[in-house]
N, C-alpha and C. Protein backbone atom coordinates (compact mmCIF):
# COMPACT_ATOMS: atom_id res chain seq x y z
N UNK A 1 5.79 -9.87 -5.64
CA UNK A 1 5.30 -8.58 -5.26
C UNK A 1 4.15 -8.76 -4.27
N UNK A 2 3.79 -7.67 -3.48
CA UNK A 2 2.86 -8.08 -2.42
C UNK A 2 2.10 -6.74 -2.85
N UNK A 3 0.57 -6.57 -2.24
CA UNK A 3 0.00 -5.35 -2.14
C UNK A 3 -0.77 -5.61 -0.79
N UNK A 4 -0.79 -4.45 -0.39
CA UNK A 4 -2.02 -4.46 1.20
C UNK A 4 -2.16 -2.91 1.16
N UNK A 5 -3.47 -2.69 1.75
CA UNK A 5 -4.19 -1.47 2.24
C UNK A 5 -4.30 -1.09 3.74
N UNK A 6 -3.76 0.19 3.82
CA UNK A 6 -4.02 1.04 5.56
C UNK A 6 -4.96 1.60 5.94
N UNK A 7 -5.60 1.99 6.85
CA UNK A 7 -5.86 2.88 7.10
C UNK A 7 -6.14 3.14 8.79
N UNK A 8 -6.34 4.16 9.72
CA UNK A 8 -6.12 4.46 10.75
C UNK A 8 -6.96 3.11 11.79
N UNK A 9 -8.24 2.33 10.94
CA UNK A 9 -8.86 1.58 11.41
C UNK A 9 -8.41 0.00 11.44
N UNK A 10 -7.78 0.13 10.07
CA UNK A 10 -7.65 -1.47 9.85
C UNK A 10 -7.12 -1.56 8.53
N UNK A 11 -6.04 -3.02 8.38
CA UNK A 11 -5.45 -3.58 7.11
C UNK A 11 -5.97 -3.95 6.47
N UNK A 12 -5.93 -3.90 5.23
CA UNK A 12 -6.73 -4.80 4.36
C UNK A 12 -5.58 -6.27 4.40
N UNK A 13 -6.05 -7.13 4.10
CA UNK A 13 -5.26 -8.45 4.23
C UNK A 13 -4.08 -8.28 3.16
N UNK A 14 -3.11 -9.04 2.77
CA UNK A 14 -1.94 -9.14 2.38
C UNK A 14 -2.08 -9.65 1.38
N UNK A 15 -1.79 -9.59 -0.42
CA UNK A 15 -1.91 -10.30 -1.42
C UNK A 15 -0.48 -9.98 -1.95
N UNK A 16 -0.29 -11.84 -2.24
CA UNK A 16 0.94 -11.56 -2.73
C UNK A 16 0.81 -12.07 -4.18
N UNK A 17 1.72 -11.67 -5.14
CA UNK A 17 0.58 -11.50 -6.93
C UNK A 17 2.25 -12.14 -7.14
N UNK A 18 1.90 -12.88 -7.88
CA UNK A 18 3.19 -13.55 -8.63
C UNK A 18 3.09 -13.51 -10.27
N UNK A 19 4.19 -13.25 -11.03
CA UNK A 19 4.20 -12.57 -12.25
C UNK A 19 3.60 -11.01 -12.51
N UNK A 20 3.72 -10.62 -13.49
CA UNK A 20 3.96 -9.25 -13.83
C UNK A 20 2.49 -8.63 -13.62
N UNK A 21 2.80 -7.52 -12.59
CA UNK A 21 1.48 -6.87 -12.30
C UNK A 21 0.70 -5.66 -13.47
N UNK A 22 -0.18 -6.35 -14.34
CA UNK A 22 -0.61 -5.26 -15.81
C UNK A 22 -1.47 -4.54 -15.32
N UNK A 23 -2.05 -3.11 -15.98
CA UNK A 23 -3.16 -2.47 -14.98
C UNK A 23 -4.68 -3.33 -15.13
N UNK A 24 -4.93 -4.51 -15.94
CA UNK A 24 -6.00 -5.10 -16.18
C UNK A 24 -5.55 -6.13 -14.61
N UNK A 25 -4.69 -6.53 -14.16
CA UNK A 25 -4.49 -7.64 -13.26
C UNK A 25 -4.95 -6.59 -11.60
N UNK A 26 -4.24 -5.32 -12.06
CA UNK A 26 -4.30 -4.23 -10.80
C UNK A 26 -6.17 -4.03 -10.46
N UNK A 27 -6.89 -4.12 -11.74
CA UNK A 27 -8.22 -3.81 -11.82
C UNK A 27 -8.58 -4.96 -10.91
N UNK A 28 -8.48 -6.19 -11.95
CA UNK A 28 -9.29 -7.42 -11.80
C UNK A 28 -9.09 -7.68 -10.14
N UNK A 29 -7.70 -8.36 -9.93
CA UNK A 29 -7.24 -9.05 -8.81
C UNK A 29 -6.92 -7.96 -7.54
N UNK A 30 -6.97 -6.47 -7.47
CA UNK A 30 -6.74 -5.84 -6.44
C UNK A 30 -7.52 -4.82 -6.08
N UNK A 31 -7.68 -4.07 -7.18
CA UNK A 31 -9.04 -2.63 -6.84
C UNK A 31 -10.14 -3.63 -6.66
N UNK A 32 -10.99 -3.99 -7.81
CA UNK A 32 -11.89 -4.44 -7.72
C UNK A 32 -12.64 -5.66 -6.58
N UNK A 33 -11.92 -6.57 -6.31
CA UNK A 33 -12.18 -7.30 -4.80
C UNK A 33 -11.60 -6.80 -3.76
N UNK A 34 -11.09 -6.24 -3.28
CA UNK A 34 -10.33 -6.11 -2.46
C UNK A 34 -10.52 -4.25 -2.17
N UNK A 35 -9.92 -3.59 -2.87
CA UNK A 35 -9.58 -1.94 -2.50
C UNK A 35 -10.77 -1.27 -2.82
N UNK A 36 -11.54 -1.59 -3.69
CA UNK A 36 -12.93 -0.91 -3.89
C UNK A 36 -13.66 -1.09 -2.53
N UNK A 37 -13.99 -2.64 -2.08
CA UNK A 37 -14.78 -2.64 -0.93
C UNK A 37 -14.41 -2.20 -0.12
N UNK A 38 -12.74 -2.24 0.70
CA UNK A 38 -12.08 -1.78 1.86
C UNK A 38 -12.43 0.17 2.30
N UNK A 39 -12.54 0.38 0.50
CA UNK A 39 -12.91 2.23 1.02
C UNK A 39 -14.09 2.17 0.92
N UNK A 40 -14.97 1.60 0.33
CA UNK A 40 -16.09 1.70 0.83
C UNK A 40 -16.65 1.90 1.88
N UNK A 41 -16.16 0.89 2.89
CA UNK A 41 -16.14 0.36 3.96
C UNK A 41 -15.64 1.58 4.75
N UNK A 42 -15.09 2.12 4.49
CA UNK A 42 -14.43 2.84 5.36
C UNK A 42 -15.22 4.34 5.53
N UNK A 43 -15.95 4.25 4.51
CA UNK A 43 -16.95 5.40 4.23
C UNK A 43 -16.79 6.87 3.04
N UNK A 44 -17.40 7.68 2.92
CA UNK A 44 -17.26 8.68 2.06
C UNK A 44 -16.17 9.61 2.02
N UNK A 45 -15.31 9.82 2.89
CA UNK A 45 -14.16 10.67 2.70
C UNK A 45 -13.00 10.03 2.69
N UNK A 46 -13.34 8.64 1.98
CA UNK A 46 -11.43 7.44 2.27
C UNK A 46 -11.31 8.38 0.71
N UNK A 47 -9.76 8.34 0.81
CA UNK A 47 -9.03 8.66 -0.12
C UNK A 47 -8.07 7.08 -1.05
N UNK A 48 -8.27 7.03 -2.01
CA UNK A 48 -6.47 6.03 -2.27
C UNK A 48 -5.29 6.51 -2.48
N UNK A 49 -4.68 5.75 -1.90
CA UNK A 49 -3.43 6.83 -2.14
C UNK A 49 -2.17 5.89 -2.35
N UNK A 50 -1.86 5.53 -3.89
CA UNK A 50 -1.51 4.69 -4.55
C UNK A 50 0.04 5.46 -4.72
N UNK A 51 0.61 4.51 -5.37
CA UNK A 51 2.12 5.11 -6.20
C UNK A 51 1.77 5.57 -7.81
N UNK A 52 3.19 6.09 -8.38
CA UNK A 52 2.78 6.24 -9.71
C UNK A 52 3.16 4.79 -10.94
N UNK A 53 3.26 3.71 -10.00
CA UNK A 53 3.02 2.90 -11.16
C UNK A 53 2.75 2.26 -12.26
N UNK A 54 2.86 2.37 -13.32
CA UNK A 54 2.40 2.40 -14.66
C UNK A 54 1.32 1.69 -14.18
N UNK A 55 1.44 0.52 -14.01
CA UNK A 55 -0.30 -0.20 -13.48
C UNK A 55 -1.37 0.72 -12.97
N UNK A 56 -0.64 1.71 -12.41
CA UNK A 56 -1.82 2.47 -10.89
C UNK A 56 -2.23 3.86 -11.71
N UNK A 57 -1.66 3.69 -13.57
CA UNK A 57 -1.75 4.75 -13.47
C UNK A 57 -2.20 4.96 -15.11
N UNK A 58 -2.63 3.99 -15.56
CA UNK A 58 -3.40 3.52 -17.15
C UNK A 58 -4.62 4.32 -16.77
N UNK A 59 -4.70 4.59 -18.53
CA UNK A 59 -6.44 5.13 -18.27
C UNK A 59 -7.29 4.09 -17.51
N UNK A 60 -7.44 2.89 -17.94
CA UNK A 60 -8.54 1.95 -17.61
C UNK A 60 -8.61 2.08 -16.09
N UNK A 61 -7.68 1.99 -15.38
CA UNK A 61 -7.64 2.65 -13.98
C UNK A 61 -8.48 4.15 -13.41
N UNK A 62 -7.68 5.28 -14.24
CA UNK A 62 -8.73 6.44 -13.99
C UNK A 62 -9.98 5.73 -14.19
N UNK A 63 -10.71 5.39 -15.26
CA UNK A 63 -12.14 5.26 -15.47
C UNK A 63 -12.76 4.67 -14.47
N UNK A 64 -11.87 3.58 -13.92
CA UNK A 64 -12.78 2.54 -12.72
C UNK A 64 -12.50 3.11 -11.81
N UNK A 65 -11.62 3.74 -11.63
CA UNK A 65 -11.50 4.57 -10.12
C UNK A 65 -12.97 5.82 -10.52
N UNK A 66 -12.95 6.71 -11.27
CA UNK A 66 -13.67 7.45 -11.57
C UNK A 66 -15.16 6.74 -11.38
N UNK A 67 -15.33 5.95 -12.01
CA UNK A 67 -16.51 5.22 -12.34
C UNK A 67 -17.70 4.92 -11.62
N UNK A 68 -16.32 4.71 -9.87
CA UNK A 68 -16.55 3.94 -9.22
C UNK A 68 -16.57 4.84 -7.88
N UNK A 69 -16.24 6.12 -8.06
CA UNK A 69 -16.48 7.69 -7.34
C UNK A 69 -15.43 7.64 -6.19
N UNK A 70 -14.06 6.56 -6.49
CA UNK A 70 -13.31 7.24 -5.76
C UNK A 70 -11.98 7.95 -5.91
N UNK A 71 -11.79 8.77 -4.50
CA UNK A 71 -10.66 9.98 -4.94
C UNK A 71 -9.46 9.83 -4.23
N UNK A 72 -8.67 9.87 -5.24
CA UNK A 72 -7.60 9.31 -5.37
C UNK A 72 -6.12 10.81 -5.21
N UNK A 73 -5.36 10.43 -4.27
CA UNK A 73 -4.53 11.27 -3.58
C UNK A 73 -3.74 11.39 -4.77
N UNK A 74 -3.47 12.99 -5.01
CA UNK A 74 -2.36 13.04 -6.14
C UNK A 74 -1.02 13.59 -5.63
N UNK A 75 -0.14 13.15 -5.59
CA UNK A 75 1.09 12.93 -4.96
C UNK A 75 2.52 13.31 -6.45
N UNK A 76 3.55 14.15 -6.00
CA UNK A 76 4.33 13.68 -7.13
C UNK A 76 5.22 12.38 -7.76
N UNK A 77 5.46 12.74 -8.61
CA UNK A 77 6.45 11.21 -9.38
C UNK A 77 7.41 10.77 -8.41
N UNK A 78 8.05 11.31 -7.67
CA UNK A 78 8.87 10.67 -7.03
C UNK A 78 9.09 11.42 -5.17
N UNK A 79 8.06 10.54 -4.28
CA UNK A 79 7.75 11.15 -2.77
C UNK A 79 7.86 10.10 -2.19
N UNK A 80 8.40 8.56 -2.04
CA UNK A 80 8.64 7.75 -1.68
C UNK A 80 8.64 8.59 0.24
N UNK A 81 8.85 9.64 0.28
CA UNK A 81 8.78 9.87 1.63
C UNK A 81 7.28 10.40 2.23
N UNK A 82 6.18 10.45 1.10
CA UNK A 82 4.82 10.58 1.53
C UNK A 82 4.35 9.35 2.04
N UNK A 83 4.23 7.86 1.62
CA UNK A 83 3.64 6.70 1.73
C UNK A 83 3.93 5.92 2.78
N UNK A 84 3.38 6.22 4.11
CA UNK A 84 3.70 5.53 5.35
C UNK A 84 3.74 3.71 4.85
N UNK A 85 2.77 3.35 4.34
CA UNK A 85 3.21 1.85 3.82
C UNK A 85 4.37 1.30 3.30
N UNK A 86 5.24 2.65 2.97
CA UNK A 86 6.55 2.27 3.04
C UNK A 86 7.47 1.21 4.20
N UNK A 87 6.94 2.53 5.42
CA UNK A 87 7.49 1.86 6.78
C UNK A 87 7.28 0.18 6.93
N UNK A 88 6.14 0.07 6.36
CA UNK A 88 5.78 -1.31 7.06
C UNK A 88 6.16 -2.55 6.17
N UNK A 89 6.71 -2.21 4.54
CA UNK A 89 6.96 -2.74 3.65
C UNK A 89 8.14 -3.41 4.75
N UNK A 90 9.10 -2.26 4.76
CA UNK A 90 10.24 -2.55 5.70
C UNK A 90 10.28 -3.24 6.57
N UNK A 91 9.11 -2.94 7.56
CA UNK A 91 9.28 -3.97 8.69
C UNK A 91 8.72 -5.27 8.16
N UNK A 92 7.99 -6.01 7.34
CA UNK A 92 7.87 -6.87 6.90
C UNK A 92 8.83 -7.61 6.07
N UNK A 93 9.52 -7.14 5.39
CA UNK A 93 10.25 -7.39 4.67
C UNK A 93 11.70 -8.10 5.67
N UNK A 94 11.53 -6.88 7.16
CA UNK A 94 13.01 -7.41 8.01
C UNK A 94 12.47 -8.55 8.70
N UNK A 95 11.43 -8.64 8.91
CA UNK A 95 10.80 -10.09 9.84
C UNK A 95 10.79 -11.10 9.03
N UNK A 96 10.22 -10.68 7.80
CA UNK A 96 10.33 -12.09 6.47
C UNK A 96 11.71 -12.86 6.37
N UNK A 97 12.62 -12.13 6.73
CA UNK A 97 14.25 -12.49 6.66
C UNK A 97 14.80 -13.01 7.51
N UNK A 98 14.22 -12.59 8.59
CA UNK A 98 14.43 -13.47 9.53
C UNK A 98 14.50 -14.99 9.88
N UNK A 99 13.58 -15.27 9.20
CA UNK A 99 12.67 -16.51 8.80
C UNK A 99 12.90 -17.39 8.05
N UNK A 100 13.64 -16.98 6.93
CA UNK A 100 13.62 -17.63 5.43
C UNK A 100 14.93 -18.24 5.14
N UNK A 101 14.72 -19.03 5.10
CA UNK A 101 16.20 -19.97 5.08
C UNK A 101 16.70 -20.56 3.61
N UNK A 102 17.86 -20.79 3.41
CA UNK A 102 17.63 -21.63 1.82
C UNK A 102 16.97 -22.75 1.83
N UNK A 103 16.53 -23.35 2.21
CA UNK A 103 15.55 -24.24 2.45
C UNK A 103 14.20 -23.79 2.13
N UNK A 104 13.51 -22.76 2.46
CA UNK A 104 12.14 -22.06 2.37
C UNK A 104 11.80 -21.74 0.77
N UNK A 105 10.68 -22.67 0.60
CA UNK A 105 10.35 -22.83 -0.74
C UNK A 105 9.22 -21.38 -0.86
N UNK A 106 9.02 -21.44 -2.20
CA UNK A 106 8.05 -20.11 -2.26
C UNK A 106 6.91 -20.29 -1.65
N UNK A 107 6.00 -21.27 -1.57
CA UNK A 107 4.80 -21.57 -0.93
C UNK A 107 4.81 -21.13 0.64
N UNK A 108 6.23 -21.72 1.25
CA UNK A 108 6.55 -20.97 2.65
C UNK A 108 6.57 -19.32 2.86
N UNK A 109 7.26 -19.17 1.47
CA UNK A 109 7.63 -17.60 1.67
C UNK A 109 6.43 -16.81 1.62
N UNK A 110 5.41 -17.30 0.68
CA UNK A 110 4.23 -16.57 1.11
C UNK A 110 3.66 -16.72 2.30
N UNK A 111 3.34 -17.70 2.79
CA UNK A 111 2.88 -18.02 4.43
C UNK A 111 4.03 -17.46 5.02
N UNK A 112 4.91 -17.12 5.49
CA UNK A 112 5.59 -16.35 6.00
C UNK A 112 5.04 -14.64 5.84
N UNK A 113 5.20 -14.08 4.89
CA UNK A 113 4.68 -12.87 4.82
C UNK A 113 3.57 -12.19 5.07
N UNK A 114 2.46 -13.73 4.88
CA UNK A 114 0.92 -13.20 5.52
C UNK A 114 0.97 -13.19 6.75
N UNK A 115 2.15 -14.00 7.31
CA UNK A 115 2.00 -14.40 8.94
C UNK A 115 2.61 -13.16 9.25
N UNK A 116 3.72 -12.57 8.87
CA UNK A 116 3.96 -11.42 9.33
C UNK A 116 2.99 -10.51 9.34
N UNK A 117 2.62 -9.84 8.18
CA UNK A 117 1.83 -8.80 7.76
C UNK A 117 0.60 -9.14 9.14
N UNK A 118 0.17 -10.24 9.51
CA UNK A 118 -1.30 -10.08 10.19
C UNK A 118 -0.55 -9.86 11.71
N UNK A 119 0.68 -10.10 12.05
CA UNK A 119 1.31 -9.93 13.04
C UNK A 119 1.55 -8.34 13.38
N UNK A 120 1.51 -7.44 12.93
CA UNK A 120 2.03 -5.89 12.69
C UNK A 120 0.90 -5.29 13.26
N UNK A 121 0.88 -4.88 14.80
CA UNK A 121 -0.04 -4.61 15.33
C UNK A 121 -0.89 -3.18 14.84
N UNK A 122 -2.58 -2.98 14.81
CA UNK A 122 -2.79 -1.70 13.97
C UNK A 122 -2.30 -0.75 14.95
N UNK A 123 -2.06 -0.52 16.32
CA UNK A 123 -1.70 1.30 16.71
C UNK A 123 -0.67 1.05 16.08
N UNK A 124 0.47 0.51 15.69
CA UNK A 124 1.51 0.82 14.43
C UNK A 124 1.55 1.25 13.66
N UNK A 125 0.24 0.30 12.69
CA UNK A 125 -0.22 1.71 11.52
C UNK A 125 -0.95 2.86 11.71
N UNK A 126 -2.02 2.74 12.87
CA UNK A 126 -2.56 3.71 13.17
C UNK A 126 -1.31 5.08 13.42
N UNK A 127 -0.51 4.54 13.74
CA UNK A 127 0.59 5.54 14.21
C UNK A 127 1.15 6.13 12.76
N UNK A 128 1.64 5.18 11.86
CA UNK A 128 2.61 5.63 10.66
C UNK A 128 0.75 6.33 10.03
N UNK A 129 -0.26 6.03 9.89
CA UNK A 129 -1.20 6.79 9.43
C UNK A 129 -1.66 8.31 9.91
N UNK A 130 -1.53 8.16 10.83
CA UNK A 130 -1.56 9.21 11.18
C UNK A 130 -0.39 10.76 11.07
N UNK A 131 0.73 10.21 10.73
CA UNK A 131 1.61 11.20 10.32
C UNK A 131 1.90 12.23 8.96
N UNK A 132 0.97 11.29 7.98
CA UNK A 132 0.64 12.00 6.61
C UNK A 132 0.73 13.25 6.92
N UNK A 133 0.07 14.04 7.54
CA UNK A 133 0.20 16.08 7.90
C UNK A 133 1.75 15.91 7.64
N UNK A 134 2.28 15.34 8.97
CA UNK A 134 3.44 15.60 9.26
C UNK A 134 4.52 15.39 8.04
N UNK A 135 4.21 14.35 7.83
CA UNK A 135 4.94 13.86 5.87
C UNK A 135 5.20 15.26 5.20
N UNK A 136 3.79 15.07 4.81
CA UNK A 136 3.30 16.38 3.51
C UNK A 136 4.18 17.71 4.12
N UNK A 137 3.93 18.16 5.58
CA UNK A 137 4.53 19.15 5.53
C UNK A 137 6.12 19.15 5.59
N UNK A 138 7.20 18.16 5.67
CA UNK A 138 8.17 18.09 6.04
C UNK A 138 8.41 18.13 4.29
N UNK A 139 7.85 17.49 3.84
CA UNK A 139 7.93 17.79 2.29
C UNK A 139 8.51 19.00 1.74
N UNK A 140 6.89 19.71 1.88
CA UNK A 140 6.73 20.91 1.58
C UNK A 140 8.49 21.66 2.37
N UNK A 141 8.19 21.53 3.38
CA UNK A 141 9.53 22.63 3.71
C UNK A 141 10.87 22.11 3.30
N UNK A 142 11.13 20.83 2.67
CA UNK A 142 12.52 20.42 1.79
C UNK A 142 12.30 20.91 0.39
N UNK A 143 11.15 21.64 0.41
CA UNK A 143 11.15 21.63 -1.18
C UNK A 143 11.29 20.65 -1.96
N UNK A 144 10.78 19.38 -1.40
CA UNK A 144 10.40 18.43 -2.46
C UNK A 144 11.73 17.23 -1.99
N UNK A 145 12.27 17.71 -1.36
CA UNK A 145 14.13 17.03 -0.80
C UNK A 145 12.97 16.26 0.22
N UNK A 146 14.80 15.28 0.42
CA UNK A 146 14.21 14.20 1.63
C UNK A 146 13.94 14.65 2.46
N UNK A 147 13.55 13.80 3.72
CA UNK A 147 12.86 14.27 5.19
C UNK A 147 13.44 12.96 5.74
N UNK A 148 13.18 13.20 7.04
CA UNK A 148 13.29 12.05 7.88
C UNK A 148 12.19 10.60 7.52
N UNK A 149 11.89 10.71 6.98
CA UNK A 149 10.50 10.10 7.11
C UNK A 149 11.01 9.19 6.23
């Protein structure tokens, strides 16, 4: 499994988590180093805007998100067409393949994916970030149905 953070400015780097992601591992190894500082950083009106993952979505999570004063995008159970990080899952995922041969041991496969991921230029994401309006409202007018997106 991999996790990384967007936003219109900049990626957060690429972590790829091997074995089962618990919401104590989501705390320890991803909010807390990593996604806490990145919105910080980004200043007082960053939002997170997570999936509904059982990990992303334990109390112990509310509390440290709460705790920790940030606000967190509430989205329904199933909008796979809100989360522009989708897009890029994809394009990472088609460049990773490219690449990976039966030969390519896991140690490669991760260096492969960071090499991608830092390769994915930001007006790209700046671009898929910036379309959220456009998301939400294409949403809204399927009534909750797919979109292009």
């Amino acid at each position: 499994m991999v996790w990384a953070g967007i936003s219109m400015t900049r990626k957060t780097r690429l972590l790829v988590i091997g074995g089962t992601l618990t919401a104590v591992r989501y705390r320890d190894e991803i909010l807390d180093p990593i996604a806490l500082p990145y919105l910080q950083n980004l200043g007082p009106n960053a939002i997170l805007q997570d999936d509904n993952a059982r990990p992303h979505r334990a109390r112990i999570i509310d509390n440290f998100l709460q705790a920790h004063g940030v606000e967190r995008m509430q989205w329904p159970a199933v909008s796979p067409d809100l989360n522009p990080i989708e897009n890029l899952w994809d394009q990472l995922g088609r460049a990773a393949r490219k690449r990976v041969t039966s030969a390519t041991t896991l140690a490669q496969l991760r260096q492969i994916l960071v090499q991608e991921w830092n390769a994915i230029p930001q007006h790209r994401v700046r671009t898929l970030v910036s379309s959220m309006r456009r998301r939400c409202q294409a949403v809204a007018a399927a009534y909750g149905g797919s979109t292009r997106y």
